[in-house]
PDB file of N, CA and C in Angstrom:
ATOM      1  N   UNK A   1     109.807 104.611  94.074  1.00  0.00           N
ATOM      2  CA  UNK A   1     109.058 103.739  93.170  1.00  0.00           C
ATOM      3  C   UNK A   1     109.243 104.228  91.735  1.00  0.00           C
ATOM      4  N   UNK A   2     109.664 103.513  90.672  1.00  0.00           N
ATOM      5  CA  UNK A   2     110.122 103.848  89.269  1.00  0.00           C
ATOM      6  C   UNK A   2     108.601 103.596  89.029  1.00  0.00           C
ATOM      7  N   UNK A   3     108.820 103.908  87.957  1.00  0.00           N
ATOM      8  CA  UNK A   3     107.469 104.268  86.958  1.00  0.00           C
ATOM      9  C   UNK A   3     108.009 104.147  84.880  1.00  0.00           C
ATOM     10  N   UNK A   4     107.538 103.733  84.453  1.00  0.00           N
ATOM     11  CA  UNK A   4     107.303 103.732  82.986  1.00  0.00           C
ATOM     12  C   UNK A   4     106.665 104.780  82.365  1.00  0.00           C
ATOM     13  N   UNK A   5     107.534 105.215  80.946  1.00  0.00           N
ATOM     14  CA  UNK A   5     106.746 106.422  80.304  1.00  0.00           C
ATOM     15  C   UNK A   5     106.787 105.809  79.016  1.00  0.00           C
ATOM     16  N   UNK A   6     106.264 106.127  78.196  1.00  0.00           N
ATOM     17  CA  UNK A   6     106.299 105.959  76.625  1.00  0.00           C
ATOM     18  C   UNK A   6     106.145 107.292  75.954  1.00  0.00           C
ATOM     19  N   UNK A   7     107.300 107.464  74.977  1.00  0.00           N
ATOM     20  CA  UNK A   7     106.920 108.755  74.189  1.00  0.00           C
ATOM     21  C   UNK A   7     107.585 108.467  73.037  1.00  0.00           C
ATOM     22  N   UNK A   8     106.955 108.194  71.718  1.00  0.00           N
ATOM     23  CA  UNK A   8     107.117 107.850  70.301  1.00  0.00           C
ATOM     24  C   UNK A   8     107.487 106.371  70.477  1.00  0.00           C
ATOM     25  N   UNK A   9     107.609 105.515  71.199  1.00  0.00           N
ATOM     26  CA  UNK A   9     107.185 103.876  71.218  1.00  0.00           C
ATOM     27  C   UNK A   9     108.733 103.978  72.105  1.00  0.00           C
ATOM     28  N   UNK A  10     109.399 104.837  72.683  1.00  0.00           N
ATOM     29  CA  UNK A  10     110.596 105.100  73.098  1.00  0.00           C
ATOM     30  C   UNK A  10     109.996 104.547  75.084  1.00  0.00           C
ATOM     31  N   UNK A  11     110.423 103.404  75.633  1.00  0.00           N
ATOM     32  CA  UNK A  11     110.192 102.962  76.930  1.00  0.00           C
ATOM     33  C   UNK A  11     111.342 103.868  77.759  1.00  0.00           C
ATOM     34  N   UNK A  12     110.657 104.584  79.207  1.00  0.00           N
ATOM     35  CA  UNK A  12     111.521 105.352  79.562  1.00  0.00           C
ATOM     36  C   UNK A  12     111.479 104.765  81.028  1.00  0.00           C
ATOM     37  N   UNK A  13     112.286 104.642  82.003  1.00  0.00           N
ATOM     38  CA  UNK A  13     111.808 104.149  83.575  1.00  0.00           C
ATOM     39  C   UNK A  13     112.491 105.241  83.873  1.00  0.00           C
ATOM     40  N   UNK A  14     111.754 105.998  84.657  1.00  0.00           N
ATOM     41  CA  UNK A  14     111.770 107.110  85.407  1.00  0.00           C
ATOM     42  C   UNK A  14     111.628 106.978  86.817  1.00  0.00           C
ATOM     43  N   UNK A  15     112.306 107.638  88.011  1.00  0.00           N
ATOM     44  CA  UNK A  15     112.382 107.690  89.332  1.00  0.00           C
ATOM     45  C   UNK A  15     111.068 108.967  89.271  1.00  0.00           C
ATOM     46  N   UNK A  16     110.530 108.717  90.905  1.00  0.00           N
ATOM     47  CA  UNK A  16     109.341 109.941  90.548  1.00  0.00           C
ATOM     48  C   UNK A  16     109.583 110.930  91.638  1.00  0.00           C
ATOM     49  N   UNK A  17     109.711 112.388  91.273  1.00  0.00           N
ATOM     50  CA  UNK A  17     109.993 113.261  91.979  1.00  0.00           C
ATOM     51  C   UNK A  17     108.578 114.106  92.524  1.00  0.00           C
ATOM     52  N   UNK A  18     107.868 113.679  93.614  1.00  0.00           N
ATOM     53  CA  UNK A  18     106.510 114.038  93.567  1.00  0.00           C
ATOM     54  C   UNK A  18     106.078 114.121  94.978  1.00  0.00           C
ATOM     55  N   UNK A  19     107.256 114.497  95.812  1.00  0.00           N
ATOM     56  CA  UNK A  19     107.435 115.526  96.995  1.00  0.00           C
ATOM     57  C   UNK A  19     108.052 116.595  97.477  1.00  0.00           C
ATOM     58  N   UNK A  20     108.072 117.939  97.923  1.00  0.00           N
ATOM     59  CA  UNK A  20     108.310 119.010  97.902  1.00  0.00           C
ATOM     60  C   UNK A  20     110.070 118.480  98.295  1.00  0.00           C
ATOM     61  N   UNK A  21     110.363 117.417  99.174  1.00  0.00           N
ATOM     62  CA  UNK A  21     111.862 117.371  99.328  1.00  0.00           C
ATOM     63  C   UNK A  21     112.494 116.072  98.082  1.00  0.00           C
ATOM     64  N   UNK A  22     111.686 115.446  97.324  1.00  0.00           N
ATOM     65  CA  UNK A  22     112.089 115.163  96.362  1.00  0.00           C
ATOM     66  C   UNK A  22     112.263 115.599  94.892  1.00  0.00           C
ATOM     67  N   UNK A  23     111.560 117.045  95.133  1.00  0.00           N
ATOM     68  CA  UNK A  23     111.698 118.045  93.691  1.00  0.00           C
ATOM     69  C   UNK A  23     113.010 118.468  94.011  1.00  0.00           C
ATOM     70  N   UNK A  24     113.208 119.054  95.026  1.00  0.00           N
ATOM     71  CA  UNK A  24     114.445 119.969  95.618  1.00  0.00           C
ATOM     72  C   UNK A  24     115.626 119.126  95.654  1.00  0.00           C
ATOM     73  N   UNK A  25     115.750 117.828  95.760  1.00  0.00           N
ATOM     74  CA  UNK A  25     116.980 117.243  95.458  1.00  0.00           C
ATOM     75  C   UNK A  25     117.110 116.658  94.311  1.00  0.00           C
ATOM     76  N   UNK A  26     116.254 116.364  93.455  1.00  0.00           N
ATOM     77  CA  UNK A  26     116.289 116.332  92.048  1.00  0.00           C
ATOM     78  C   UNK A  26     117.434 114.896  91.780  1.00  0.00           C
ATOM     79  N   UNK A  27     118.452 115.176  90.612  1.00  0.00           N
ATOM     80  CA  UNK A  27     119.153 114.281  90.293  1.00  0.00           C
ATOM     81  C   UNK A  27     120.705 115.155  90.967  1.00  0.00           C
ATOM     82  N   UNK A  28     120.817 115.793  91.854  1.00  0.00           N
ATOM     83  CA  UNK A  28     121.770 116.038  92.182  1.00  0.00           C
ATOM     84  C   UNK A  28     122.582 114.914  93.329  1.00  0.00           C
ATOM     85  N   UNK A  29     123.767 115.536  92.855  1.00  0.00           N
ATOM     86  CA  UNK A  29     125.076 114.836  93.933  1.00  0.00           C
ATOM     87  C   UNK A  29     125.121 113.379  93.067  1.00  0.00           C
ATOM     88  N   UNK A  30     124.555 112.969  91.928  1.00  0.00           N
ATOM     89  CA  UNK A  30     125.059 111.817  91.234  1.00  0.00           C
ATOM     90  C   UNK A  30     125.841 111.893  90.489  1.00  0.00           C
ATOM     91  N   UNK A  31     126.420 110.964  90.077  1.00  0.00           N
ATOM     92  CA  UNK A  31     127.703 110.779  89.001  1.00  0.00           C
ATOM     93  C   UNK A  31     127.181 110.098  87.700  1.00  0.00           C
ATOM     94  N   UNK A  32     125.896 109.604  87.355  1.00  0.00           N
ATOM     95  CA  UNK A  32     125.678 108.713  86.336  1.00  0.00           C
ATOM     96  C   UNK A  32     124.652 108.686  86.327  1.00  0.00           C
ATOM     97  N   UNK A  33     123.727 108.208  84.951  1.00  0.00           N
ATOM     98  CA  UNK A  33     122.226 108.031  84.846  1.00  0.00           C
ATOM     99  C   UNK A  33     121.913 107.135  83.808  1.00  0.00           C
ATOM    100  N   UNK A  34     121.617 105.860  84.332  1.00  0.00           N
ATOM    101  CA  UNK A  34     121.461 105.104  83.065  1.00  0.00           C
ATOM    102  C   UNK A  34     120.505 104.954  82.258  1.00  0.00           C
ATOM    103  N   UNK A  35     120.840 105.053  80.985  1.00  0.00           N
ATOM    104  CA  UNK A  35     120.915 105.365  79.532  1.00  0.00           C
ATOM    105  C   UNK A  35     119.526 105.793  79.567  1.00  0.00           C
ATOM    106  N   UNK A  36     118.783 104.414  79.203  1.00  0.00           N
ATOM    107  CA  UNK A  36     116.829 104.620  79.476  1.00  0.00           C
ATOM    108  C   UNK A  36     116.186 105.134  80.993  1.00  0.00           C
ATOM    109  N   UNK A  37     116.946 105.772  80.901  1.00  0.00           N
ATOM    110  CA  UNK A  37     115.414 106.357  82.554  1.00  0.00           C
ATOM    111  C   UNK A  37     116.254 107.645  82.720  1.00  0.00           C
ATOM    112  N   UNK A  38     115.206 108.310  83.654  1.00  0.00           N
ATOM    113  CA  UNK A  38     115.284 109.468  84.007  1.00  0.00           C
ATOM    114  C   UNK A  38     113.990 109.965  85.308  1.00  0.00           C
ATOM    115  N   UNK A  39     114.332 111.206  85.865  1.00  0.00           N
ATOM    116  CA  UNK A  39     113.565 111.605  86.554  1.00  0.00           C
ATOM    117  C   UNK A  39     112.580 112.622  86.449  1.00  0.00           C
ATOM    118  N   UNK A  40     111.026 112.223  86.650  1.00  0.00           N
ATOM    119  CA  UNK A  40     109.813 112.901  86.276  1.00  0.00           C
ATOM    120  C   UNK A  40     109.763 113.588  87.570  1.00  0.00           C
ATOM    121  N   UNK A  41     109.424 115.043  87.727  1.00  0.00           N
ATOM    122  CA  UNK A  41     108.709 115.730  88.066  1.00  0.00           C
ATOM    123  C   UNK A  41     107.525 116.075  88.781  1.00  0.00           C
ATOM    124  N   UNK A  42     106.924 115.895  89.652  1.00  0.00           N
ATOM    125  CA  UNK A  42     105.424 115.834  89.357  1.00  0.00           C
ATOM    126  C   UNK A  42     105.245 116.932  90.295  1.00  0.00           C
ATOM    127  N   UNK A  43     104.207 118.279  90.037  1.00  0.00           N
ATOM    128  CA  UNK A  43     103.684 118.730  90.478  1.00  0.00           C
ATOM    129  C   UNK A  43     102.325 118.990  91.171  1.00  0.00           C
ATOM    130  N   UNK A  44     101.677 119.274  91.983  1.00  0.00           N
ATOM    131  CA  UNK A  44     100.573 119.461  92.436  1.00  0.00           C
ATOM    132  C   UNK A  44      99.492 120.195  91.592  1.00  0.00           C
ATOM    133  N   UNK A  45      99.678 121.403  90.736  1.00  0.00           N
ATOM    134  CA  UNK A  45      98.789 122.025  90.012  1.00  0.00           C
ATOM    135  C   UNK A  45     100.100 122.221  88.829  1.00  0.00           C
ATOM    136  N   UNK A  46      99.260 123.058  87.445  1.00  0.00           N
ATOM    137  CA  UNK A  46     100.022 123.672  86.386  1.00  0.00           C
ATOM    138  C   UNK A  46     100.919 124.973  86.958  1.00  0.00           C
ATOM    139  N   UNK A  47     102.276 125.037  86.295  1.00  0.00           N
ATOM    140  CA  UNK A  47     102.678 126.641  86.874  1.00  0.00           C
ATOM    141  C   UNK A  47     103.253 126.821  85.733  1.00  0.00           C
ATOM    142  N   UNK A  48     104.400 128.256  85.739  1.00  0.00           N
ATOM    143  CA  UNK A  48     105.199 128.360  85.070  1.00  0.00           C
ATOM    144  C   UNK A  48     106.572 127.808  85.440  1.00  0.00           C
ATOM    145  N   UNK A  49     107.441 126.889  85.213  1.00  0.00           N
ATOM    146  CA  UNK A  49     108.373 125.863  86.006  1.00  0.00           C
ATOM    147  C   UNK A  49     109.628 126.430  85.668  1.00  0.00           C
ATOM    148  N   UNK A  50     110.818 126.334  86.842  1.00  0.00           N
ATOM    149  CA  UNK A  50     112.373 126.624  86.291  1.00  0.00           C
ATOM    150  C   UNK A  50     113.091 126.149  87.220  1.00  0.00           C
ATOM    151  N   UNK A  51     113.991 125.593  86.337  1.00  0.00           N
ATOM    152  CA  UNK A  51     115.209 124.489  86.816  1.00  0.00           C
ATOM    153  C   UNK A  51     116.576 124.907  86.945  1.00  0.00           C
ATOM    154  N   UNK A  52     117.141 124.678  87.911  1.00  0.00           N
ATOM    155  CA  UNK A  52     118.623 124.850  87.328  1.00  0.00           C
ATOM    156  C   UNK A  52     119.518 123.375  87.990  1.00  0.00           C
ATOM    157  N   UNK A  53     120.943 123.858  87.856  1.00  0.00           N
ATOM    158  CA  UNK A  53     121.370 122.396  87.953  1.00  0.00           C
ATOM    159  C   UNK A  53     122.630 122.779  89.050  1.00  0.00           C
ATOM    160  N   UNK A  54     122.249 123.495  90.020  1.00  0.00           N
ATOM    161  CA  UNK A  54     123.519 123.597  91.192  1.00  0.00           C
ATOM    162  C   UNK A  54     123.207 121.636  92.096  1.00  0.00           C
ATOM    163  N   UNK A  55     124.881 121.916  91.985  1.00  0.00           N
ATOM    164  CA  UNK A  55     125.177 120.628  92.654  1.00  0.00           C
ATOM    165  C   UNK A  55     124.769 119.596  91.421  1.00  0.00           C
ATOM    166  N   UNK A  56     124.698 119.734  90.280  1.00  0.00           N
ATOM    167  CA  UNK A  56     123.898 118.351  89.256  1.00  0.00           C
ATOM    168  C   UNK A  56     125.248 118.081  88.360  1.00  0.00           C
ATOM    169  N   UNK A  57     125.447 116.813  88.584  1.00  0.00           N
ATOM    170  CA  UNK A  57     127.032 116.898  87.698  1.00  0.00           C
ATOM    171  C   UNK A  57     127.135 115.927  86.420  1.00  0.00           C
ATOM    172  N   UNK A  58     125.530 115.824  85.885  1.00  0.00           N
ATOM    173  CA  UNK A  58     125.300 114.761  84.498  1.00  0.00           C
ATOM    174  C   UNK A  58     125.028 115.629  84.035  1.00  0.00           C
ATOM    175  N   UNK A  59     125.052 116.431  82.721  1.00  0.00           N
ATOM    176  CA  UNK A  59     124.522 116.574  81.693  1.00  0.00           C
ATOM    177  C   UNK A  59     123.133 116.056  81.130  1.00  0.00           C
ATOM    178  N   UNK A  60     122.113 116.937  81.682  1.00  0.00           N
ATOM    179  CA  UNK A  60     120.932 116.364  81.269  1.00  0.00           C
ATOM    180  C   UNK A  60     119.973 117.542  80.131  1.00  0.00           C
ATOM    181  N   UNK A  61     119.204 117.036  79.816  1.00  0.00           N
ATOM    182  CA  UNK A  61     118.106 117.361  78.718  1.00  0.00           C
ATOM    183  C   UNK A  61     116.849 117.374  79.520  1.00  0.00           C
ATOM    184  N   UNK A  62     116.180 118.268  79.682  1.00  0.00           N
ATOM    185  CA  UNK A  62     114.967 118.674  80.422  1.00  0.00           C
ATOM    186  C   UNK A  62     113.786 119.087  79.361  1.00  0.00           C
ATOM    187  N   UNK A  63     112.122 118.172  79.479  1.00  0.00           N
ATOM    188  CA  UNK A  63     111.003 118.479  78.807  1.00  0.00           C
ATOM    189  C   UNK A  63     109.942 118.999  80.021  1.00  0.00           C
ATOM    190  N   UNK A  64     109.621 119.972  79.826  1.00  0.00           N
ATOM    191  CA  UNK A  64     108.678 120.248  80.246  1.00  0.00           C
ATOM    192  C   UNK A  64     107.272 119.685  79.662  1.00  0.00           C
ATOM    193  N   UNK A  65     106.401 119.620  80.561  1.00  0.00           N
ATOM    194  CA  UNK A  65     105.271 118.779  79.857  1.00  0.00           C
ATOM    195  C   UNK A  65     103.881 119.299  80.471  1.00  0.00           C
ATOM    196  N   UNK A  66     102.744 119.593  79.572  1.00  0.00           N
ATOM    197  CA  UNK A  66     101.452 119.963  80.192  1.00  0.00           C
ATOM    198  C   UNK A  66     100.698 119.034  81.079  1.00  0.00           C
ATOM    199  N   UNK A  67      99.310 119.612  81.172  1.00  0.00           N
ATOM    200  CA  UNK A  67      98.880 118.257  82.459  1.00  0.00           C
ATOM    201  C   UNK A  67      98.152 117.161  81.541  1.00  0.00           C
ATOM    202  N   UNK A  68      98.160 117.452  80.463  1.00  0.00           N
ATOM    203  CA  UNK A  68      97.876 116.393  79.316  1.00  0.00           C
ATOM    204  C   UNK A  68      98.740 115.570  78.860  1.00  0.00           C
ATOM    205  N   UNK A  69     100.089 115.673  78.862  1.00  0.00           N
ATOM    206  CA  UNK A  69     100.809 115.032  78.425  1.00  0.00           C
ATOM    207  C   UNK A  69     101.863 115.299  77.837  1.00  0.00           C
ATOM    208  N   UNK A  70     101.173 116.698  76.871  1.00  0.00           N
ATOM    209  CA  UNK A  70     102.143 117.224  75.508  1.00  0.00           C
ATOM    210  C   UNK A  70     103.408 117.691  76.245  1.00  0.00           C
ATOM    211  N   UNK A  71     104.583 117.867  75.519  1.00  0.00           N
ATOM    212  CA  UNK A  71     105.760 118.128  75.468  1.00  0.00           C
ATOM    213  C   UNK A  71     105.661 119.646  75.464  1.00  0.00           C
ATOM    214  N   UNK A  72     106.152 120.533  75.550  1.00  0.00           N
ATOM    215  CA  UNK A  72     105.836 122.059  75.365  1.00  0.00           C
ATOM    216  C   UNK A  72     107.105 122.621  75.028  1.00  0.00           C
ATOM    217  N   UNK A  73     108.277 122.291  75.701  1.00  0.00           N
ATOM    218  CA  UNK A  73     109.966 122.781  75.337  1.00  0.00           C
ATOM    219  C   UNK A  73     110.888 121.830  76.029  1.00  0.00           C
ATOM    220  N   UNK A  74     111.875 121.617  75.376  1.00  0.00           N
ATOM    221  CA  UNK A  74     113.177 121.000  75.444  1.00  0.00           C
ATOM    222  C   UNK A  74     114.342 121.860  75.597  1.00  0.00           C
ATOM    223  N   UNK A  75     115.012 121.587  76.446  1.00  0.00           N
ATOM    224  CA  UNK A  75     116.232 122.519  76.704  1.00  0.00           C
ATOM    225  C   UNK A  75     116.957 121.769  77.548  1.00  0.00           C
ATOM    226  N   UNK A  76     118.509 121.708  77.384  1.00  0.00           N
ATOM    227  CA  UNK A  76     119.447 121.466  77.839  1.00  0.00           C
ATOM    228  C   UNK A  76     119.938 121.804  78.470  1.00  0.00           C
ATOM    229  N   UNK A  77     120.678 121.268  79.816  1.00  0.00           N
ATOM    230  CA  UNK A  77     120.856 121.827  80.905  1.00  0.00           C
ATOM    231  C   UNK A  77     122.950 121.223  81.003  1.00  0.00           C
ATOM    232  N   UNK A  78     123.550 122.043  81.517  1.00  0.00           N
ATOM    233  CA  UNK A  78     124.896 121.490  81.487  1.00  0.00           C
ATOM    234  C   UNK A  78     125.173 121.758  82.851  1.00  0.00           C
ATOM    235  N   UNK A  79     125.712 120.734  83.610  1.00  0.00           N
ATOM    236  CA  UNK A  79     126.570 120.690  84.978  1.00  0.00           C
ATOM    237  C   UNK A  79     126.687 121.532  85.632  1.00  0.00           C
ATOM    238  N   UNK A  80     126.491 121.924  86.790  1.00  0.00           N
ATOM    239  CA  UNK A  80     126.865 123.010  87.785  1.00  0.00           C
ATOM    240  C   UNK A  80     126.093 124.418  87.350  1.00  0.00           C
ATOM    241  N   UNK A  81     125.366 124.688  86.681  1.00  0.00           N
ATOM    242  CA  UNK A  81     125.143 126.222  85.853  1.00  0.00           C
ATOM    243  C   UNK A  81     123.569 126.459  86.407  1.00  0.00           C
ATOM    244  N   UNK A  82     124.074 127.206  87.398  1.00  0.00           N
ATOM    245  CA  UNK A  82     122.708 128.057  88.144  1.00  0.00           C
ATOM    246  C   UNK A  82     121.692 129.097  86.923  1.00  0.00           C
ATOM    247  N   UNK A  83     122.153 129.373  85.830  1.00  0.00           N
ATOM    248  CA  UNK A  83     121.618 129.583  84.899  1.00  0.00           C
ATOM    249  C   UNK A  83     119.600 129.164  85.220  1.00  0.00           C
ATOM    250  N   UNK A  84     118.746 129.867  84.854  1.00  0.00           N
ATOM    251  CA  UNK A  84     117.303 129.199  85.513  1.00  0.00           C
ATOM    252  C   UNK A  84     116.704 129.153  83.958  1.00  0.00           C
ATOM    253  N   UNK A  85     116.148 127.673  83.888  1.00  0.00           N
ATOM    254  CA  UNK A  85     116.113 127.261  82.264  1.00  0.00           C
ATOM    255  C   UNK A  85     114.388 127.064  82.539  1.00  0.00           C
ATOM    256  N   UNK A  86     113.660 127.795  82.010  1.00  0.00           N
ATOM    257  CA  UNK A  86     112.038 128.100  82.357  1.00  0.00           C
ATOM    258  C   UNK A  86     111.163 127.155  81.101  1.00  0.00           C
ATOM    259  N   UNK A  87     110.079 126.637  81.594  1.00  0.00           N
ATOM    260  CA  UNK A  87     108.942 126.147  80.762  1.00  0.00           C
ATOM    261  C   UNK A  87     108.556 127.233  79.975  1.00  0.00           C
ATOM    262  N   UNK A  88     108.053 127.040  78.880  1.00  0.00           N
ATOM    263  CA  UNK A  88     107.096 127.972  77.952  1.00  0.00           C
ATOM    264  C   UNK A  88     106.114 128.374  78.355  1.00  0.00           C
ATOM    265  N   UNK A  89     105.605 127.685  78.944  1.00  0.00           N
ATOM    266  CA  UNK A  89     104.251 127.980  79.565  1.00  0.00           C
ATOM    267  C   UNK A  89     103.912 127.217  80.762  1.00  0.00           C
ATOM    268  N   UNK A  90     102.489 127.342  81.579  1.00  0.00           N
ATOM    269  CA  UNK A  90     102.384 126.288  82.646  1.00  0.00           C
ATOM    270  C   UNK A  90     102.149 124.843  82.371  1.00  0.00           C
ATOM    271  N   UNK A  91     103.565 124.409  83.237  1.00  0.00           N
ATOM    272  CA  UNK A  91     103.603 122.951  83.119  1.00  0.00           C
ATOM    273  C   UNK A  91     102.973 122.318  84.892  1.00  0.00           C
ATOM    274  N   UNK A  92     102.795 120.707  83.925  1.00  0.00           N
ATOM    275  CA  UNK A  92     102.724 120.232  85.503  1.00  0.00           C
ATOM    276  C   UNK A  92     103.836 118.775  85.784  1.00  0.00           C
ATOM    277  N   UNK A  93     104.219 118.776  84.714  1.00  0.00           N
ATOM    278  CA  UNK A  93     105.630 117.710  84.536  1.00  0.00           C
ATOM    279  C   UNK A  93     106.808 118.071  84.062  1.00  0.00           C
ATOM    280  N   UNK A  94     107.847 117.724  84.878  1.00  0.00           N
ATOM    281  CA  UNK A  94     109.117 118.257  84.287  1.00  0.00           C
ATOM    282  C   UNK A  94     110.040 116.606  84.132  1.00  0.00           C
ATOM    283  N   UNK A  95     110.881 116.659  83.202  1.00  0.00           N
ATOM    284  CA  UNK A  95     111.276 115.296  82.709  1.00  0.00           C
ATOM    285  C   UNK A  95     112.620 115.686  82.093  1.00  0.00           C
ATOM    286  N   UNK A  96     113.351 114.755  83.344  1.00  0.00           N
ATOM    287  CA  UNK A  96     115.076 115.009  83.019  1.00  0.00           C
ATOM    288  C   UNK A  96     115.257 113.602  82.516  1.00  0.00           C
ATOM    289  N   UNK A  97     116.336 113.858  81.303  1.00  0.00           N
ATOM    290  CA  UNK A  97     117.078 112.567  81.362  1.00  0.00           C
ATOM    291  C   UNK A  97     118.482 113.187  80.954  1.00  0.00           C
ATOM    292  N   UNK A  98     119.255 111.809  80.478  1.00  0.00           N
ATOM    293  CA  UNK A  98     120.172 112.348  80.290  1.00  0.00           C
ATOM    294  C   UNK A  98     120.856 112.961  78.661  1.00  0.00           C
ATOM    295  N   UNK A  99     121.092 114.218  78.694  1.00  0.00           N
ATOM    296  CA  UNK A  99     122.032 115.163  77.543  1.00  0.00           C
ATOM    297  C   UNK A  99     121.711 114.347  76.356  1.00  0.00           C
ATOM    298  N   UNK A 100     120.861 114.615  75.653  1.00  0.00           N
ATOM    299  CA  UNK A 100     120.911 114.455  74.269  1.00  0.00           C
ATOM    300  C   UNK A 100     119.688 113.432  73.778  1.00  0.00           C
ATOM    301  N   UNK A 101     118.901 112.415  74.979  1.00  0.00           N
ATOM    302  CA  UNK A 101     118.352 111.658  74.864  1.00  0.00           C
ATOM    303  C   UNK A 101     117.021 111.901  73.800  1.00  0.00           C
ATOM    304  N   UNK A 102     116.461 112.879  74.003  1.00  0.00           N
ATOM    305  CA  UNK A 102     115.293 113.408  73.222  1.00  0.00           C
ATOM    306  C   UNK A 102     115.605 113.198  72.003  1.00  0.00           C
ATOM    307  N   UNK A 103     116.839 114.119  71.167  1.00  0.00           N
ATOM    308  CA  UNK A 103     117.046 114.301  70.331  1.00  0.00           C
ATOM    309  C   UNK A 103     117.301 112.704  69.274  1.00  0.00           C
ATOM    310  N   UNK A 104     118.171 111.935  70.502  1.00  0.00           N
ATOM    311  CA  UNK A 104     118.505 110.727  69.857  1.00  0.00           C
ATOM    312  C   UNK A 104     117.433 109.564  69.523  1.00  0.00           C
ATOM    313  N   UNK A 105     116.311 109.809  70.336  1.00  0.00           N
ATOM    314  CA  UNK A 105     114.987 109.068  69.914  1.00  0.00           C
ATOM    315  C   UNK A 105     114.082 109.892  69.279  1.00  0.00           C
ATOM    316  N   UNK A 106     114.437 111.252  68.730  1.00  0.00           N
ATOM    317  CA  UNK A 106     113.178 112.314  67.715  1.00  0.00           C
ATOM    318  C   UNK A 106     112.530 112.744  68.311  1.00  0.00           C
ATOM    319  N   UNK A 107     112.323 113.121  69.553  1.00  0.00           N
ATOM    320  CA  UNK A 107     111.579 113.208  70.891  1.00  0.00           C
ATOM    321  C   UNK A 107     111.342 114.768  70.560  1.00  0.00           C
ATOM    322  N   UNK A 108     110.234 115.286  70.004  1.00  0.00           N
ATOM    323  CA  UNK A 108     110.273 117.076  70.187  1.00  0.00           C
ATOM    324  C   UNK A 108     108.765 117.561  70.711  1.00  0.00           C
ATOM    325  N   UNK A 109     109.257 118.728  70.470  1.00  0.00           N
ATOM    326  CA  UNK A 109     107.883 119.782  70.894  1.00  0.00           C
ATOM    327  C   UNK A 109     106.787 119.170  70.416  1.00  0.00           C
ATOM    328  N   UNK A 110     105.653 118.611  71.568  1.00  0.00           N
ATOM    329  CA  UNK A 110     104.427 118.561  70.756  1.00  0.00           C
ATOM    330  C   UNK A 110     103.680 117.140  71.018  1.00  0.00           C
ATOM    331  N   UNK A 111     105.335 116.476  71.205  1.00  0.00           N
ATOM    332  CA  UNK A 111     104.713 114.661  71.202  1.00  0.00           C
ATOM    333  C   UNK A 111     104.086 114.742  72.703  1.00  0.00           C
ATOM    334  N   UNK A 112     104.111 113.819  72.750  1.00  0.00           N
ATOM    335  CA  UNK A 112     102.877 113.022  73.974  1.00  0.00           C
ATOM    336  C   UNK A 112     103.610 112.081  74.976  1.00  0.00           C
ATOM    337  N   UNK A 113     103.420 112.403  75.737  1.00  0.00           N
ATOM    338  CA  UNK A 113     104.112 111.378  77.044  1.00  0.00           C
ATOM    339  C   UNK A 113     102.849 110.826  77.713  1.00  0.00           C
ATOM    340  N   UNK A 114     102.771 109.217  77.551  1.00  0.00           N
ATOM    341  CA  UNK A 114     101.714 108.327  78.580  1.00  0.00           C
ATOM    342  C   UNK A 114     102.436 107.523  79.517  1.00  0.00           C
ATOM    343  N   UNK A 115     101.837 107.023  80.148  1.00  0.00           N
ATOM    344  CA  UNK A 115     102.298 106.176  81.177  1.00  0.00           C
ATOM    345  C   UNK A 115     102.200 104.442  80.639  1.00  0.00           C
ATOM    346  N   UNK A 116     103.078 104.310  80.440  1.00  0.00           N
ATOM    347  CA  UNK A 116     102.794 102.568  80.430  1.00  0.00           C
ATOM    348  C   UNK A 116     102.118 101.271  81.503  1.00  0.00           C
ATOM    349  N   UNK A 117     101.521 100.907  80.958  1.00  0.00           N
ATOM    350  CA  UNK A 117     100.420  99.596  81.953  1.00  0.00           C
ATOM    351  C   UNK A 117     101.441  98.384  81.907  1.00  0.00           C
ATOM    352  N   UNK A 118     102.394  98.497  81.429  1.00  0.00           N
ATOM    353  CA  UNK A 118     103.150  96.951  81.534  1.00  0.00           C
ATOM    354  C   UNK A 118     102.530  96.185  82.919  1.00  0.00           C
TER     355      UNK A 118
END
């Protein structure tokens, strides 16, 4: 079930990752991610969160996000790189899209992610 986000008037449709075997397969084994959407995260409580991208072959941009909403860190993630890319602090949303997207809509530390009522 997709879902709608809004962050700086920027409409995002997101796939929702918000079972223990849908965190774990993440956006891997795909070839493509189109443009506006991406995949949210959802955890059960706040933690300290870390990602990596074995088996992930898009180039994506990863926000970690509090249980409020706020944005907390942005970091980029590149193809295949077991590298473990950690939240700042405890998150309870993690939010992939694809490589560069944040940057290209002004998207930084701090803003606010809601859910849209469309």
């Amino acid at each position: 079930m997709n879902q709608k986000l809004v962050i700086n008037g920027n409409i995002l449709e997101v796939e929702l990752a918000n079972t223990p075997l849908k965190r774990s397969l993440g956006l891997m084994y795909r070839n493509e991610l189109p443009f506006n959407s991406g995949m949210l995260f959802v955890f059960p409580k706040s933690k300290n969160l870390s990602f990596w991208m074995k088996d992930t072959h898009i180039p994506l941009s990863i926000a970690y996000i509090d249980e409020n909403g706020f944005i907390k860190n942005i970091e980029n993630m590149n193809p295949q790189d077991t590298t473990s890319i950690k939240s700042s602090s405890p998150c309870k949303f993690a939010l992939e899209v694809n490589q560069g997207w944040f940057k290209k809509n002004k998207i930084q530390t701090g803003d606010k992610v809601t859910w849209s009522h469309e």
